[in-house]
C-alpha atoms as a PDB file:
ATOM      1  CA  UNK A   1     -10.731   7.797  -1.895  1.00  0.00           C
ATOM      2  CA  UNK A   2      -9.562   4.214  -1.718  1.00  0.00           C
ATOM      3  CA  UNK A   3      -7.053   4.828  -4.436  1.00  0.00           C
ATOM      4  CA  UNK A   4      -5.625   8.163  -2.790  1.00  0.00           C
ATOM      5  CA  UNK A   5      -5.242   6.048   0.410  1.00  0.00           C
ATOM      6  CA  UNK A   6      -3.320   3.000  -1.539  1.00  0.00           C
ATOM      7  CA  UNK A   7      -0.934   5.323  -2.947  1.00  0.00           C
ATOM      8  CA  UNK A   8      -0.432   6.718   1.118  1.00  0.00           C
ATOM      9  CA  UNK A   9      -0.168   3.507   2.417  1.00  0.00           C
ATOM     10  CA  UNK A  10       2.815   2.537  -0.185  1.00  0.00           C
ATOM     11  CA  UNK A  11       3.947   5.802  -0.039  1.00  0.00           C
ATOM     12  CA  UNK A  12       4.190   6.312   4.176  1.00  0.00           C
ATOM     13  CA  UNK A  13       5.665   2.660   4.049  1.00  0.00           C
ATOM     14  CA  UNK A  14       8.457   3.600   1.830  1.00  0.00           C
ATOM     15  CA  UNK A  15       9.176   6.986   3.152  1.00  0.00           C
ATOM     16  CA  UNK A  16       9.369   5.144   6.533  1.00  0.00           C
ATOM     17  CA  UNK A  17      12.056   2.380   5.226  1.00  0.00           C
ATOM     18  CA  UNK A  18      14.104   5.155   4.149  1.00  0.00           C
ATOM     19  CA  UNK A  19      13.653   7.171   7.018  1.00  0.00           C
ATOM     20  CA  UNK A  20      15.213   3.719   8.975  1.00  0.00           C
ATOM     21  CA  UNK A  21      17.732   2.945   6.279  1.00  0.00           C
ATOM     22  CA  UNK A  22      19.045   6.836   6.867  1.00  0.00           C
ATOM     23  CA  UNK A  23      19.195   6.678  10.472  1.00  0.00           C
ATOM     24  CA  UNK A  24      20.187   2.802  11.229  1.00  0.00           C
ATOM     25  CA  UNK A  25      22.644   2.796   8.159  1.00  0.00           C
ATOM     26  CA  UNK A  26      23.855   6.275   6.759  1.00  0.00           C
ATOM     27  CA  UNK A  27      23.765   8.216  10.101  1.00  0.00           C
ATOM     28  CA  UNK A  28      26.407   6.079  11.461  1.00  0.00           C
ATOM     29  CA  UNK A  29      29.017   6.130   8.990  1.00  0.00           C
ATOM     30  CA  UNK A  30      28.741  10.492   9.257  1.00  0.00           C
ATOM     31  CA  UNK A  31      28.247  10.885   6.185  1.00  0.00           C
ATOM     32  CA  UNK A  32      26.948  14.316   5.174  1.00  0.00           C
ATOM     33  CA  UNK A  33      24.286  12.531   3.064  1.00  0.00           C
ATOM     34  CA  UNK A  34      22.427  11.818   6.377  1.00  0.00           C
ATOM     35  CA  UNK A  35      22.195  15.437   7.212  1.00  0.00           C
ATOM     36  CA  UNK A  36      20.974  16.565   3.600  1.00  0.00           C
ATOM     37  CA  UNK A  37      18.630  13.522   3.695  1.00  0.00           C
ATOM     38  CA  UNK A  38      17.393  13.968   6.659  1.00  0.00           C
ATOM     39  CA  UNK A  39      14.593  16.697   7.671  1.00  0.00           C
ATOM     40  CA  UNK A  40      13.231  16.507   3.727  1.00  0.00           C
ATOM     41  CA  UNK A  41      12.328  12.844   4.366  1.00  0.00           C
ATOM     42  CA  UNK A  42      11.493  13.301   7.750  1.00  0.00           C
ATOM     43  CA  UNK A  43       8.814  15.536   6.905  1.00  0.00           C
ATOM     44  CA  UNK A  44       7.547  13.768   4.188  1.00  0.00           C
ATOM     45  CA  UNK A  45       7.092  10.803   6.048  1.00  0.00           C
ATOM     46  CA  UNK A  46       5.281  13.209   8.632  1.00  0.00           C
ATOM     47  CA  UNK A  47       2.913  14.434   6.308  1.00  0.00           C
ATOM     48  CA  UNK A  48       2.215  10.979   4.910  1.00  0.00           C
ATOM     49  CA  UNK A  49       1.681   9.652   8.340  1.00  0.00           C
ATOM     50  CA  UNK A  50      -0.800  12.188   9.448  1.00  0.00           C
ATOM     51  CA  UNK A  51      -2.291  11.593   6.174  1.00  0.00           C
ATOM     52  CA  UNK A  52      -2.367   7.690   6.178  1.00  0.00           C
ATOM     53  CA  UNK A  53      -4.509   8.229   9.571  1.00  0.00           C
ATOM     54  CA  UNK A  54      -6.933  10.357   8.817  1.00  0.00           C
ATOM     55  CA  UNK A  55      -7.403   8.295   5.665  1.00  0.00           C
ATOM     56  CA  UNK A  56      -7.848   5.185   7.588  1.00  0.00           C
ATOM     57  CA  UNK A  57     -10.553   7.098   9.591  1.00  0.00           C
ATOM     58  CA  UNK A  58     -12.445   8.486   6.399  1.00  0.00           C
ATOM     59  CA  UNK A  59     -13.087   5.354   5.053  1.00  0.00           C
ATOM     60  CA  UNK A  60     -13.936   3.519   7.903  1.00  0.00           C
ATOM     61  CA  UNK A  61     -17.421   3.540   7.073  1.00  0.00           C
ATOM     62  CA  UNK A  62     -16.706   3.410   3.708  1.00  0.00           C
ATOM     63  CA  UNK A  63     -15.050   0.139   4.338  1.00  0.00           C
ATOM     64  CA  UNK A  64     -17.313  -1.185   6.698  1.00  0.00           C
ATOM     65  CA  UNK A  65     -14.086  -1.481   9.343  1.00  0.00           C
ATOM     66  CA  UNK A  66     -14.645  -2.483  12.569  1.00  0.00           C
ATOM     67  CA  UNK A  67     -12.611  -1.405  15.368  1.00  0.00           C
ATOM     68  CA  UNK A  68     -10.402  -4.001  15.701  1.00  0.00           C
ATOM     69  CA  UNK A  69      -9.977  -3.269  11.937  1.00  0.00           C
ATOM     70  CA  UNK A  70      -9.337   0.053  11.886  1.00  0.00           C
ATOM     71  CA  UNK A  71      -7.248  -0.439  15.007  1.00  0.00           C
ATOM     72  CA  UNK A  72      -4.800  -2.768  12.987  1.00  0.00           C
ATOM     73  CA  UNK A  73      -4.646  -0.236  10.356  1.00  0.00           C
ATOM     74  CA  UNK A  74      -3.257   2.136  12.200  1.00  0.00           C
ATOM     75  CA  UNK A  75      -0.731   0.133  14.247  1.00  0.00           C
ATOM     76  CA  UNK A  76       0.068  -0.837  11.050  1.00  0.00           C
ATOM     77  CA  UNK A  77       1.740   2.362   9.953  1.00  0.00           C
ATOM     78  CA  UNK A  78       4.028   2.256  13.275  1.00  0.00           C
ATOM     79  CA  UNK A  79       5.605  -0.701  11.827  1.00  0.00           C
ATOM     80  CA  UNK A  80       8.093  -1.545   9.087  1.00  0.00           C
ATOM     81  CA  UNK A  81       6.363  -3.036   6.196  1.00  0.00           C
ATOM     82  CA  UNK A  82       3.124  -2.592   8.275  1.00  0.00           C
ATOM     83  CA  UNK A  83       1.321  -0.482   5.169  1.00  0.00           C
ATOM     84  CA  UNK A  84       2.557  -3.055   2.507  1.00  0.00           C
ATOM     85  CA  UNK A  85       0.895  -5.746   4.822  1.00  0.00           C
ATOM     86  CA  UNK A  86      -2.587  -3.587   5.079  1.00  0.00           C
ATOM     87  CA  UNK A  87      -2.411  -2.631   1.640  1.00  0.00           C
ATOM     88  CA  UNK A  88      -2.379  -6.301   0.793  1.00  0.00           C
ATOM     89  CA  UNK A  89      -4.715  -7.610   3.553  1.00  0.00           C
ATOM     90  CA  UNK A  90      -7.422  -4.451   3.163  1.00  0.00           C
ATOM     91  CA  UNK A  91      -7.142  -2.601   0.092  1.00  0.00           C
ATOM     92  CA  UNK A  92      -8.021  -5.076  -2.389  1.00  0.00           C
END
């Protein structure tokens, strides 16, 4: 289970910088790329998220997280490069 939540960390982290990079970068110059791109990465990063969290809460006892551990895993994933830092920090 570890592994599977690695790959959701990386994965909800990336689909998040996108997610920014299409709204702080692509949105503004109206392109129509921002539309197209929009609600398929949108809900991939939705699935991910929801998926990242209840991760984080299966393996709390798995990991032997405490609270404030688990509670800076998931404020993690509301931040930019917040997963890469947990996946670095916890996941080893």
């Amino acid at each position: 289970m570890l592994k599977s939540f690695k790959y959701t960390a990386l994965s909800e982290g990336v689909s998040f910088l996108v997610l920014l990079v299409n709204m702080l970068v692509i949105q503004p110059l109206n392109v129509d790329l921002y539309k197209l791109l929009l609600k398929p990465i949108g809900m991939a990063h939705g699935i991910l998220f929801i998926l990242y969290i209840v991760l984080a809460f299966l393996l709390k006892e798995d990991k032997k997280w405490n609270f404030k551990d688990l509670s800076v895993i998931i404020l993690a994933s509301f931040l930019p490069f917040g997963t890469f830092y947990i996946d670095a920090k916890y996941l080893k």
